[in-house]
N, C-alpha and C. Protein backbone atom coordinates (compact mmCIF):
# COMPACT_ATOMS: atom_id res chain seq x y z
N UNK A 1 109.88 111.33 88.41
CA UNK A 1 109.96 111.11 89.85
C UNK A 1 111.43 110.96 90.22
N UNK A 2 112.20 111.36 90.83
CA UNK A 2 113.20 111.48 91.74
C UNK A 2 113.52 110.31 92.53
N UNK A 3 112.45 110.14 93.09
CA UNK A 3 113.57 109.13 94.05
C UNK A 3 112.44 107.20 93.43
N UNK A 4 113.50 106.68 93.33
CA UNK A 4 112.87 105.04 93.23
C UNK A 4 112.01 105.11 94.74
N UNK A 5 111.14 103.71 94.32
CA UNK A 5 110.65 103.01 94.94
C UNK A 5 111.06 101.59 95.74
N UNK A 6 110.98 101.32 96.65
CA UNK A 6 111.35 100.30 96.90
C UNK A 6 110.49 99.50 98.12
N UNK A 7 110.43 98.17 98.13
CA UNK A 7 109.96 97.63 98.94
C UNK A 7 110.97 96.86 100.19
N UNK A 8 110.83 96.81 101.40
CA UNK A 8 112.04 96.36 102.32
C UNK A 8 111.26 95.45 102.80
N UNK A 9 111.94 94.58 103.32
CA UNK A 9 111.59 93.50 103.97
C UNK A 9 112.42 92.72 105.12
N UNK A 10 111.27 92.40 106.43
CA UNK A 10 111.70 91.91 107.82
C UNK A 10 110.91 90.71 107.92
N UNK A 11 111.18 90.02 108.53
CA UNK A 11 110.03 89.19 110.03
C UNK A 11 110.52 89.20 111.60
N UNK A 12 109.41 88.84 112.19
CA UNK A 12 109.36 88.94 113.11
C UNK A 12 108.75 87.93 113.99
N UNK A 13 109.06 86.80 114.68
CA UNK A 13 108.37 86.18 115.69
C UNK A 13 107.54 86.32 116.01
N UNK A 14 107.13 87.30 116.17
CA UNK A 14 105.84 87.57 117.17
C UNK A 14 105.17 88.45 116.31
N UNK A 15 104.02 88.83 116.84
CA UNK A 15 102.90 89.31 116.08
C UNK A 15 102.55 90.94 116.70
N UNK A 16 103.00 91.20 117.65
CA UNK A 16 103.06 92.36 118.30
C UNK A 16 104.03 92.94 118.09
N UNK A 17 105.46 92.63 117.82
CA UNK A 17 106.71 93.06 117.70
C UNK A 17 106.70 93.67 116.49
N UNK A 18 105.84 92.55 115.77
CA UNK A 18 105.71 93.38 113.71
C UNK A 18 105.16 94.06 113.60
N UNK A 19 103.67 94.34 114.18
CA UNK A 19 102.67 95.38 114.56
C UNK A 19 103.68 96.65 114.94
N UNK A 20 104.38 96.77 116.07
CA UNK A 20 105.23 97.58 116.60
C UNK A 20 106.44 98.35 115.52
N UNK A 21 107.02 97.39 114.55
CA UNK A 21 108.01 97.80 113.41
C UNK A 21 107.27 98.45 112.63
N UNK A 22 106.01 98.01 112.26
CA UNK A 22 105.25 98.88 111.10
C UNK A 22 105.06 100.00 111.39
N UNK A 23 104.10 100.00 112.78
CA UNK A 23 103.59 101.30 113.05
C UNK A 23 104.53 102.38 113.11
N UNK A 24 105.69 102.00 114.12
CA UNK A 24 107.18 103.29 114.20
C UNK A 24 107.73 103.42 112.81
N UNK A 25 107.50 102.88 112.23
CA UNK A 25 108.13 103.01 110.64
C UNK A 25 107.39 104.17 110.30
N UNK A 26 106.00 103.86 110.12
CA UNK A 26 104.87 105.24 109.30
C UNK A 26 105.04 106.29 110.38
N UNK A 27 105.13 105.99 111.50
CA UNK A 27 104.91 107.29 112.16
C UNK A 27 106.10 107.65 112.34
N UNK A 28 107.30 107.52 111.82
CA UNK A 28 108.73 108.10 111.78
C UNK A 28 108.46 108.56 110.00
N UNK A 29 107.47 108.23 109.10
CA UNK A 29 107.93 109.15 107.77
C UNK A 29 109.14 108.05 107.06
N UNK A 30 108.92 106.72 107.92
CA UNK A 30 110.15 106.15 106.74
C UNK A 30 109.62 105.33 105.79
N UNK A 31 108.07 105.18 106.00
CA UNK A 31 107.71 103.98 105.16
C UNK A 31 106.52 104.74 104.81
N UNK A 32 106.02 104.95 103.95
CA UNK A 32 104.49 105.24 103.89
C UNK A 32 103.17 104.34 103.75
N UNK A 33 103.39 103.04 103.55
CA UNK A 33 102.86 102.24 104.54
C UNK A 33 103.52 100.96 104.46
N UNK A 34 102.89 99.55 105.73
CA UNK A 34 103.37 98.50 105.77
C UNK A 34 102.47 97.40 105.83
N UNK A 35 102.69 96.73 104.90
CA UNK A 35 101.99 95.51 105.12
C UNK A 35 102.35 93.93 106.05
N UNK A 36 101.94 93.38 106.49
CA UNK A 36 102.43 92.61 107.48
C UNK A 36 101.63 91.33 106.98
N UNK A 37 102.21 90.42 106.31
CA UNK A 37 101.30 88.87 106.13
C UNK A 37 101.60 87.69 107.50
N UNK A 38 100.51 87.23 106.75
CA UNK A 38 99.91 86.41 108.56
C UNK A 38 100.97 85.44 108.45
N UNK A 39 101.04 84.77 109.73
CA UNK A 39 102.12 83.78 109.77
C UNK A 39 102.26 82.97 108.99
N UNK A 40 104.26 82.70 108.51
CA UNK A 40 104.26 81.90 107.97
C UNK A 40 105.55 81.11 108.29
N UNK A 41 106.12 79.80 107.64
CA UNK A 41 106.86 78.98 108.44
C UNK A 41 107.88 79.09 107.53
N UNK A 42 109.42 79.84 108.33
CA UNK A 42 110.40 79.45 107.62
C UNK A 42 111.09 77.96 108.52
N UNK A 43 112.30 78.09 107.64
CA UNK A 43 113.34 76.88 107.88
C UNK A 43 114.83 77.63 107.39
N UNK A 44 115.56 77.84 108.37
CA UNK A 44 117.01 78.39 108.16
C UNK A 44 117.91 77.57 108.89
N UNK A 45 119.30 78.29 108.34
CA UNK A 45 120.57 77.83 109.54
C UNK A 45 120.46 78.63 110.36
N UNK A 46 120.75 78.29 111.58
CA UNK A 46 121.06 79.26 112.85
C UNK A 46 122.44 78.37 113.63
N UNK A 47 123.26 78.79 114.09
CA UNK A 47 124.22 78.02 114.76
C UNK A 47 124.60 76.64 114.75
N UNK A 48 124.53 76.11 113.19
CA UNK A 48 124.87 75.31 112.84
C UNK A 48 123.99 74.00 112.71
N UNK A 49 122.67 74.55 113.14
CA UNK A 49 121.32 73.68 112.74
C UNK A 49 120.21 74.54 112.03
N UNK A 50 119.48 73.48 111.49
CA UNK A 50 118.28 73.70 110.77
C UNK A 50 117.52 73.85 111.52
N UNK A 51 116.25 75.38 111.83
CA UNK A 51 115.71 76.15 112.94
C UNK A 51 114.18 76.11 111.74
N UNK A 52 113.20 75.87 112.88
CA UNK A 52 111.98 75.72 112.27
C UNK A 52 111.16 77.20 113.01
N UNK A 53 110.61 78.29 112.41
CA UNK A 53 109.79 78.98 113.14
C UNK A 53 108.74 79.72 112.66
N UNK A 54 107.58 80.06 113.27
CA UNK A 54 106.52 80.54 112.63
C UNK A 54 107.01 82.13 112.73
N UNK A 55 106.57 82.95 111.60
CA UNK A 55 107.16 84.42 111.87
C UNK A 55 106.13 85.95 111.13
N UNK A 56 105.75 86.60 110.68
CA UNK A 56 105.22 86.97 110.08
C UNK A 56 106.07 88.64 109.15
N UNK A 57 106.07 88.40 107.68
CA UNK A 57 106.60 88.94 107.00
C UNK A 57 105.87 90.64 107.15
N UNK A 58 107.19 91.55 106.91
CA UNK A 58 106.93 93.17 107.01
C UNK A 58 106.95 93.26 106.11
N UNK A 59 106.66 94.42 105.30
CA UNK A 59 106.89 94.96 103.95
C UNK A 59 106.74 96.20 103.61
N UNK A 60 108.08 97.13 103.99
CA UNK A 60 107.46 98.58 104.15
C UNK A 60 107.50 99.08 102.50
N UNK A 61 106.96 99.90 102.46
CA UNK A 61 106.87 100.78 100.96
C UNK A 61 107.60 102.47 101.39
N UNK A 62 108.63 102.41 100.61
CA UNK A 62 109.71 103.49 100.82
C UNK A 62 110.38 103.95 99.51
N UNK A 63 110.91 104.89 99.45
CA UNK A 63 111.73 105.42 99.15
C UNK A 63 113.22 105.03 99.17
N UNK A 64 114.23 105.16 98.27
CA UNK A 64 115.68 104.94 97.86
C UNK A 64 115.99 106.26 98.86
N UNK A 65 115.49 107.33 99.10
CA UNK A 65 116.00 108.23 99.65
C UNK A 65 116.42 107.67 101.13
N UNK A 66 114.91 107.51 101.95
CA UNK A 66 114.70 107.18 103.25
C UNK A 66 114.82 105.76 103.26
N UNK A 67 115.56 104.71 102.71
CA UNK A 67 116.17 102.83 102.59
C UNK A 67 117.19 103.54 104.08
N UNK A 68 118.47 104.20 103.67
CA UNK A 68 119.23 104.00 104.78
C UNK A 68 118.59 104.72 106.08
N UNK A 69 117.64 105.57 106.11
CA UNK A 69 117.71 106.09 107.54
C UNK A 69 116.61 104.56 108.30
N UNK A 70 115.58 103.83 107.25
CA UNK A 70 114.81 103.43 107.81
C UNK A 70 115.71 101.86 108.04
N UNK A 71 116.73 101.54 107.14
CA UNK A 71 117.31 100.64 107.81
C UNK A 71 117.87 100.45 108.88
N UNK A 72 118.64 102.06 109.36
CA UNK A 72 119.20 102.27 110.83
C UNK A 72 118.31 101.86 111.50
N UNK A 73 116.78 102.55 111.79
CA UNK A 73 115.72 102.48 112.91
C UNK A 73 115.64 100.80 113.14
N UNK A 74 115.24 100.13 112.14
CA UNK A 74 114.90 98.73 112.16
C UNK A 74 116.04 97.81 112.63
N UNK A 75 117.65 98.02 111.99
CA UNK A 75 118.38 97.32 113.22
C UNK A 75 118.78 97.64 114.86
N UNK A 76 117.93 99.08 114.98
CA UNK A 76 118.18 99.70 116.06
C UNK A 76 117.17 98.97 117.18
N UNK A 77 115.82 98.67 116.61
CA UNK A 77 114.36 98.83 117.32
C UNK A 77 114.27 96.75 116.91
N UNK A 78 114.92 95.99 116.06
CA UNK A 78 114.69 94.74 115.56
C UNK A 78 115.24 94.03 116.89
N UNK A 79 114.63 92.92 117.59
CA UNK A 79 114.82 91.92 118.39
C UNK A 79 116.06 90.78 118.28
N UNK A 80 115.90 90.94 116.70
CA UNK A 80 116.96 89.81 115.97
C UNK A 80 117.92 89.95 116.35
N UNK A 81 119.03 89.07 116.32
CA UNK A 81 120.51 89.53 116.66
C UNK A 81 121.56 89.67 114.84
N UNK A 82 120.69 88.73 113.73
CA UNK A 82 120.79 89.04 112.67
C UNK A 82 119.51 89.05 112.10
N UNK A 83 118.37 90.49 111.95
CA UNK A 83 117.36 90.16 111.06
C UNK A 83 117.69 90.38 109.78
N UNK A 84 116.58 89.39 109.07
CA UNK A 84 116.60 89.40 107.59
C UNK A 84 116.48 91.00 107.25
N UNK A 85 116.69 91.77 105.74
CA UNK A 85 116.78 92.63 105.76
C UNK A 85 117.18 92.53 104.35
N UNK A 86 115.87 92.72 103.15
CA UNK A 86 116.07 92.80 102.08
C UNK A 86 115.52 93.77 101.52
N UNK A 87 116.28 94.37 100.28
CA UNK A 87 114.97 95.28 99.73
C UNK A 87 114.71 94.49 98.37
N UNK A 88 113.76 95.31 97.48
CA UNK A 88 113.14 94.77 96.03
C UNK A 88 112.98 96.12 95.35
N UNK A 89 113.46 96.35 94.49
CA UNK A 89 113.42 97.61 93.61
C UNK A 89 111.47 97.44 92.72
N UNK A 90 111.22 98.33 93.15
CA UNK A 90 109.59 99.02 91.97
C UNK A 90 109.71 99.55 90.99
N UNK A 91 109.65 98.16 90.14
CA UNK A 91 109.71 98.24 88.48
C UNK A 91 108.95 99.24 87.90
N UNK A 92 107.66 99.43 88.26
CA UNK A 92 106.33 99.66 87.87
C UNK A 92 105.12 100.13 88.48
N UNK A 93 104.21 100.75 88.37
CA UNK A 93 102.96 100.82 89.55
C UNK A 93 102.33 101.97 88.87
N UNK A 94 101.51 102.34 89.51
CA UNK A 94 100.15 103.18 89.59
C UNK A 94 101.14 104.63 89.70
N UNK A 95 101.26 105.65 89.27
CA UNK A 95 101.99 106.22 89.18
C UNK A 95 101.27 107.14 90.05
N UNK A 96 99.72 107.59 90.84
CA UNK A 96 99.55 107.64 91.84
C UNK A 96 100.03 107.03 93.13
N UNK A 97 100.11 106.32 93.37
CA UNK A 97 100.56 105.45 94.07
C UNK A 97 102.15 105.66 94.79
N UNK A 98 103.03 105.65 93.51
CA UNK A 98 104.61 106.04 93.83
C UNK A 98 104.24 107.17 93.73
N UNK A 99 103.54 108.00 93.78
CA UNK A 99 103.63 109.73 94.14
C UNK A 99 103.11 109.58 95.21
N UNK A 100 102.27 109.39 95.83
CA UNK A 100 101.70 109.08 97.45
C UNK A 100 103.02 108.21 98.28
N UNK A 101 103.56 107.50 97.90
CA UNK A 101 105.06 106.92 98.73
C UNK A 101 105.75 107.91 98.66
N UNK A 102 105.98 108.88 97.94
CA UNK A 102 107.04 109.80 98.09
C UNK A 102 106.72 111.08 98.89
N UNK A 103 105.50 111.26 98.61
CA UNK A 103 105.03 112.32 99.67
C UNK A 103 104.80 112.14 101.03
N UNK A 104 104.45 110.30 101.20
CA UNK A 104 104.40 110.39 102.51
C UNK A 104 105.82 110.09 103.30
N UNK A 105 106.64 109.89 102.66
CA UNK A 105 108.17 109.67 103.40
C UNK A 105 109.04 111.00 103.06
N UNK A 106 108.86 112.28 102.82
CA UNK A 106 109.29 113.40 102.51
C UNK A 106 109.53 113.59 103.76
N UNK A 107 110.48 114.33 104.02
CA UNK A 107 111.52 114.42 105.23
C UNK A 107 110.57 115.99 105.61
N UNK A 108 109.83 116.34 107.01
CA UNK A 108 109.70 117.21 107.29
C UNK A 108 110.49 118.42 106.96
């Protein structure tokens, strides 16, 4: 296989807004799919205090190829003024599976 796997990761405040990142993700070809877990409670710095908020985690499944175009879209289309924005490299898997991620993020 050619290109790694990778998993990226956002949240989002709201529950419609994450709904909204997932869906333009698959239907832009950058993620082949996204999972979205139900709310959960971080605790960060924000402007020099400790910020309590409920948020719910993204998790697109992508490609090393399509990481930078789908990172553009997401700070383009993200609410945040700094969103989180990590990826996780795919050690391993169903080797169906990373062939179905790669076919579905294949650049028209």
């Amino acid at each position: 296989m050619t290109n790694e796997i990778v998993i990226a990761q956002t949240t989002s405040d709201n529950e419609d807004q994450a709904k909204a990142l997932a869906r333009g993700a698959v239907e832009s070809k950058l993620a082949a799919g996204v999972h979205i877990d139900a709310p959960i409670t971080a605790f960060y710095w924000w402007k020099g205090k400790v910020e309590t908020a409920h948020e719910w985690r993204i998790s697109y499944m992508t490609t090393t190829d399509r990481l930078p175009a789908l990172e553009a879209w997401l700070h383009e289309k993200h609410p945040y003024d700094v969103p989180q924005w990590i990826t996780l490299p795919v050690t391993g898997g169903s080797e169906a599976y990373l062939s179905w991620v790669v076919a579905e993020t294949a650049r028209d």
